[in-house]
N, C-alpha and C. Protein backbone atom coordinates (compact mmCIF):
# COMPACT_ATOMS: atom_id res chain seq x y z
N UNK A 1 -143.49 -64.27 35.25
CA UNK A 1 -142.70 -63.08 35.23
C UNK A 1 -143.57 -61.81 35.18
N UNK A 2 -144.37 -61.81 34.46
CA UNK A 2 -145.57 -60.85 34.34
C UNK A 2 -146.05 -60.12 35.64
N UNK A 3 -146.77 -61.18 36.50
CA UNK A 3 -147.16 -60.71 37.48
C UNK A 3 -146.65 -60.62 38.57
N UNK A 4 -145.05 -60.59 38.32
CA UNK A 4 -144.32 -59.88 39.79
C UNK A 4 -143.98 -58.53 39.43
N UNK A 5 -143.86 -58.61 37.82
CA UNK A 5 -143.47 -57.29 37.89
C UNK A 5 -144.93 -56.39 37.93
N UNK A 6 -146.68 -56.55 37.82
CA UNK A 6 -147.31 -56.17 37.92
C UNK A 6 -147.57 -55.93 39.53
N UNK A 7 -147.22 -56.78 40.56
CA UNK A 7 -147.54 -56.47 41.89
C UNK A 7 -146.43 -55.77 42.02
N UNK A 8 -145.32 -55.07 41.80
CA UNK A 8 -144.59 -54.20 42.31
C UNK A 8 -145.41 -52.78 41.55
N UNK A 9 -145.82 -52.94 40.28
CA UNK A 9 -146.71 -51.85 40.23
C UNK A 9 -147.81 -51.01 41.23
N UNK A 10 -148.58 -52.51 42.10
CA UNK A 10 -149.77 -51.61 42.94
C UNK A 10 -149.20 -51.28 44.34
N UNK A 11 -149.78 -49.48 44.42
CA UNK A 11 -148.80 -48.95 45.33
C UNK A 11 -149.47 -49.63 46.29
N UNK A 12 -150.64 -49.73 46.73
CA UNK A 12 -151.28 -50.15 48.03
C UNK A 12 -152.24 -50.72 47.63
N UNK A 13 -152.77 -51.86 48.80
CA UNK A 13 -154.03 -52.75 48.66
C UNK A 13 -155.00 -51.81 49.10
N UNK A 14 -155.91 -52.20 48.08
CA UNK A 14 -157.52 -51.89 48.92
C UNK A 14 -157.67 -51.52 50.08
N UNK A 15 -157.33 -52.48 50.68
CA UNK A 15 -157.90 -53.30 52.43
C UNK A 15 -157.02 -52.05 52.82
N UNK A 16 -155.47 -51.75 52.80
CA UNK A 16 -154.87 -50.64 53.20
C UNK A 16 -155.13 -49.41 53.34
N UNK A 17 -155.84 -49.25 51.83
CA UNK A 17 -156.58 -47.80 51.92
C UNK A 17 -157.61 -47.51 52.85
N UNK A 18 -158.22 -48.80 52.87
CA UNK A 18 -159.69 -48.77 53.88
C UNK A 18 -159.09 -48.36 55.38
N UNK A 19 -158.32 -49.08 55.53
CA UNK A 19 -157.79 -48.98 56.88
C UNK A 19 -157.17 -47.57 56.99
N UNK A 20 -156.69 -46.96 56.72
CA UNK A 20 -156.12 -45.60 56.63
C UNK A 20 -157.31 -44.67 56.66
N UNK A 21 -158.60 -45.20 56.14
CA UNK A 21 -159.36 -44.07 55.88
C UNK A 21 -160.23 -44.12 57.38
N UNK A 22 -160.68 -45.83 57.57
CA UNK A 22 -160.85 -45.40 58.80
C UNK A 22 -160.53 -45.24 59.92
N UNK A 23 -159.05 -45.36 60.10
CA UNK A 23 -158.19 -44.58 61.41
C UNK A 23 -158.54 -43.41 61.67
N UNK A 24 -158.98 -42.14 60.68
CA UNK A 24 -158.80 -41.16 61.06
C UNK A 24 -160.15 -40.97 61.68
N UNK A 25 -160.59 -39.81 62.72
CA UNK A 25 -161.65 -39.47 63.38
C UNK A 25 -162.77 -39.10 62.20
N UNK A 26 -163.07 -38.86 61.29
CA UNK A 26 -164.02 -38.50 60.35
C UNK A 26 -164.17 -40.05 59.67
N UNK A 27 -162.67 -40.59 59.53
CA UNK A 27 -163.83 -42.14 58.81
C UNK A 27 -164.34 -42.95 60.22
N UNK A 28 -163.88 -42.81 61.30
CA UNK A 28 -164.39 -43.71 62.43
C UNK A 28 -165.95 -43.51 62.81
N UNK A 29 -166.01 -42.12 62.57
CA UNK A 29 -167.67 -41.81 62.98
C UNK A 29 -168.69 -41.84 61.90
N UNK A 30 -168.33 -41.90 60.33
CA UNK A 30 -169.09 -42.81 59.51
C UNK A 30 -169.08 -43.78 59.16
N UNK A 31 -167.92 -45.02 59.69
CA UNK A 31 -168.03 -46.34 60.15
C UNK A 31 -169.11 -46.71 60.82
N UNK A 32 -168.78 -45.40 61.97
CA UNK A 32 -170.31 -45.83 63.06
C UNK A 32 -171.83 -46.04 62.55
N UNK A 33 -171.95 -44.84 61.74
CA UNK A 33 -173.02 -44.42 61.56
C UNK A 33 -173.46 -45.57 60.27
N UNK A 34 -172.59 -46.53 59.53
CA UNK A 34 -172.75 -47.16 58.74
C UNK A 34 -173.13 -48.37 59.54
N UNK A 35 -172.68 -48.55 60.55
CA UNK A 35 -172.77 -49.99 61.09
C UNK A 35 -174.45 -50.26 62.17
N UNK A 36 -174.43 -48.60 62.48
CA UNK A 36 -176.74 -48.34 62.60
C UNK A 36 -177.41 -48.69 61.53
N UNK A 37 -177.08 -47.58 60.38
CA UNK A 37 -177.64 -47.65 59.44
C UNK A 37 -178.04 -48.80 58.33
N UNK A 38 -177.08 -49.42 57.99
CA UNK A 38 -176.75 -50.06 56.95
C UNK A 38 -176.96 -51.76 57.47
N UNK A 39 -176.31 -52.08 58.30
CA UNK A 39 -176.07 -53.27 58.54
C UNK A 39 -177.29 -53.97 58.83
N UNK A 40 -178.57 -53.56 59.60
CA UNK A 40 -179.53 -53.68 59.95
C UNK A 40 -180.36 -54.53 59.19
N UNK A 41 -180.31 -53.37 57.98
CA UNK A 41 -181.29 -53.77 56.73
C UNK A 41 -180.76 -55.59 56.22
N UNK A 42 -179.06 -55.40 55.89
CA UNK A 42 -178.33 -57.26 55.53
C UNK A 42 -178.83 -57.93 56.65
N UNK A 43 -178.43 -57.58 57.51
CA UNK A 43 -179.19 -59.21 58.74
C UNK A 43 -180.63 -58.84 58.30
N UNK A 44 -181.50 -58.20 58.53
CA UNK A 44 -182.88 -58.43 58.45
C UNK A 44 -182.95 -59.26 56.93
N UNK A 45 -182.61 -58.79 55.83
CA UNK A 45 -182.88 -59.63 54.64
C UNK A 45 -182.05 -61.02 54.44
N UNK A 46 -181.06 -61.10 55.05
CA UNK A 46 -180.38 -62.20 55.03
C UNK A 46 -181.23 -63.28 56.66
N UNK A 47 -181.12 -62.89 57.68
CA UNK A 47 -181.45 -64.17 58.50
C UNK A 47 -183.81 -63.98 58.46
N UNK A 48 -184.04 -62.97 58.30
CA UNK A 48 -185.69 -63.08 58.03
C UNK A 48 -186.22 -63.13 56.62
N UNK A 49 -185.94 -62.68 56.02
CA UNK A 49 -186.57 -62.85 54.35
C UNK A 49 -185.63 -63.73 53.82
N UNK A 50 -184.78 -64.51 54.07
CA UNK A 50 -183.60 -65.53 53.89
C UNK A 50 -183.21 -65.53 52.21
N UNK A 51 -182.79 -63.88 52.00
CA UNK A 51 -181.87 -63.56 50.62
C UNK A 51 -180.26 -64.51 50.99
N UNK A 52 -179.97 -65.43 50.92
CA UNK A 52 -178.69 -65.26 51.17
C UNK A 52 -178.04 -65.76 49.88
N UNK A 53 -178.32 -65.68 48.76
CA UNK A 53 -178.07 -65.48 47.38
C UNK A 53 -179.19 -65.51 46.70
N UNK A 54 -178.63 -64.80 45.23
CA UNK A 54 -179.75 -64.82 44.59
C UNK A 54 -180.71 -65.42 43.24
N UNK A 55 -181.58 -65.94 43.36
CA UNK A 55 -181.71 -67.25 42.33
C UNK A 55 -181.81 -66.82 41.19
N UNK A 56 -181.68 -65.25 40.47
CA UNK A 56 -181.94 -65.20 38.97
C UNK A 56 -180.30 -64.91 38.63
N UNK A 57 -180.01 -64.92 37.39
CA UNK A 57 -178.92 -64.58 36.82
C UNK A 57 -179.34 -63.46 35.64
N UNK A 58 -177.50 -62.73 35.79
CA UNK A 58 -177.97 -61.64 35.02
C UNK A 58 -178.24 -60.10 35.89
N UNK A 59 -177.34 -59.11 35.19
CA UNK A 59 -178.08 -57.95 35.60
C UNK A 59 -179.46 -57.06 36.38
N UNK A 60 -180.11 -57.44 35.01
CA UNK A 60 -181.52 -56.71 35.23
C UNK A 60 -182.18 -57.70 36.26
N UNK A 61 -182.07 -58.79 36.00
CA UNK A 61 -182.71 -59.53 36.93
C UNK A 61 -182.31 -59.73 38.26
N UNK A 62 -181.54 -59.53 37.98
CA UNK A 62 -180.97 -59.83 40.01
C UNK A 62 -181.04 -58.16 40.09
N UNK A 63 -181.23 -57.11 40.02
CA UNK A 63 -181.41 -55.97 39.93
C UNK A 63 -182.94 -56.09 40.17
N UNK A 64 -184.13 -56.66 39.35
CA UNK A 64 -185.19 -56.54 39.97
C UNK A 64 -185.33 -57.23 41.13
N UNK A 65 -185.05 -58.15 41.38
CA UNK A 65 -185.67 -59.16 42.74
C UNK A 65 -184.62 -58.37 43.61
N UNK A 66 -183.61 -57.88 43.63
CA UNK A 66 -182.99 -57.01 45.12
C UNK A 66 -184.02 -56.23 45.57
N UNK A 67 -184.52 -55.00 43.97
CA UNK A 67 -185.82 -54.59 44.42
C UNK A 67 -186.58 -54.86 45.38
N UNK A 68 -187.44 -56.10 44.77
CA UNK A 68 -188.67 -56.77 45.10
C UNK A 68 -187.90 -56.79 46.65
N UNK A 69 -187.18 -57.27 46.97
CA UNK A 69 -186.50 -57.67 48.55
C UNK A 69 -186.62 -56.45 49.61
N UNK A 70 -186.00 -55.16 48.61
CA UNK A 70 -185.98 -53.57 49.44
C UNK A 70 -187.28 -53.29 49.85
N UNK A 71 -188.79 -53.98 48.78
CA UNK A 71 -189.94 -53.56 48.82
C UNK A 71 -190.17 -54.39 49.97
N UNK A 72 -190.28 -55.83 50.50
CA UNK A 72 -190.71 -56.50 51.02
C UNK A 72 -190.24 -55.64 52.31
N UNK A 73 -189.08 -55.65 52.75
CA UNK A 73 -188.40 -55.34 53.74
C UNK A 73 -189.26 -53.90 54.62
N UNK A 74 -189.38 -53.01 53.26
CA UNK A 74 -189.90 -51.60 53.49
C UNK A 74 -191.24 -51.84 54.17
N UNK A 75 -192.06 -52.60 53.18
CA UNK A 75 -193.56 -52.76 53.77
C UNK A 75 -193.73 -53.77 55.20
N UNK A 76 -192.73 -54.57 55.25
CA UNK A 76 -192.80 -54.87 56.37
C UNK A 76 -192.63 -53.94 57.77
N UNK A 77 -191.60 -52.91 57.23
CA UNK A 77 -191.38 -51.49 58.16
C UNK A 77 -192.76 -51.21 58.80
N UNK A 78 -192.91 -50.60 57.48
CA UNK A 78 -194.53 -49.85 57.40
C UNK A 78 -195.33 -50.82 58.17
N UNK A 79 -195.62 -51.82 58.27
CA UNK A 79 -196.46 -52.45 58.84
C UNK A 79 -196.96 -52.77 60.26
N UNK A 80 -195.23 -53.11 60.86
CA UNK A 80 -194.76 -53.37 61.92
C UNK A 80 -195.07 -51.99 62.58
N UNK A 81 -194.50 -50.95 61.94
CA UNK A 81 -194.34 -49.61 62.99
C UNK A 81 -195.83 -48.63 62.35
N UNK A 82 -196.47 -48.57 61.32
CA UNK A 82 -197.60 -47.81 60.98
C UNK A 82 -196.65 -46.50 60.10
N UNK A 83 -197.76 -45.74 59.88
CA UNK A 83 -197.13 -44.73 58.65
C UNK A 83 -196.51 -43.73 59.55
N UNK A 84 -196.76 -43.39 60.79
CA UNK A 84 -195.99 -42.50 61.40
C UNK A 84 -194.79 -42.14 62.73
């Protein structure tokens, strides 16, 4: 009983809002710019440095080794392309 009357509480899903936000012309073109930017970096650490979970538990610790992962990733940048 609880939780029907709690889902008539939520006005809209998540996923709804998302979608609304990016219909409009201002969320479509930082969709874009998210899907250059951003996405790049998950496939590179997920199918080449093969993060595809992570073996410590805990906050701080899975907080450092994401680190350690951003570092690997970075210096590999640097390496591949040089400092300039």
């Amino acid at each position: 009983m609880f939780f029907k009357d709690r889902a008539k509480s939520v006005k809209q899903s998540y996923t709804a809002k998302m979608k609304q936000k990016i219909d409009t012309p201002e969320g479509r073109q930082q969709y874009s710019r998210r899907l250059g930017i951003v996405e790049p970096v998950f496939g590179h650490l997920t199918s080449s440095i093969g993060l595809r979970r992570f073996s410590l538990r805990g906050w701080v610790k899975v907080n450092i080794q994401w680190k350690l992962f951003c570092i690997v990733h970075n210096l590999t940048k640097i390496h591949r392309y040089g400092f300039s």
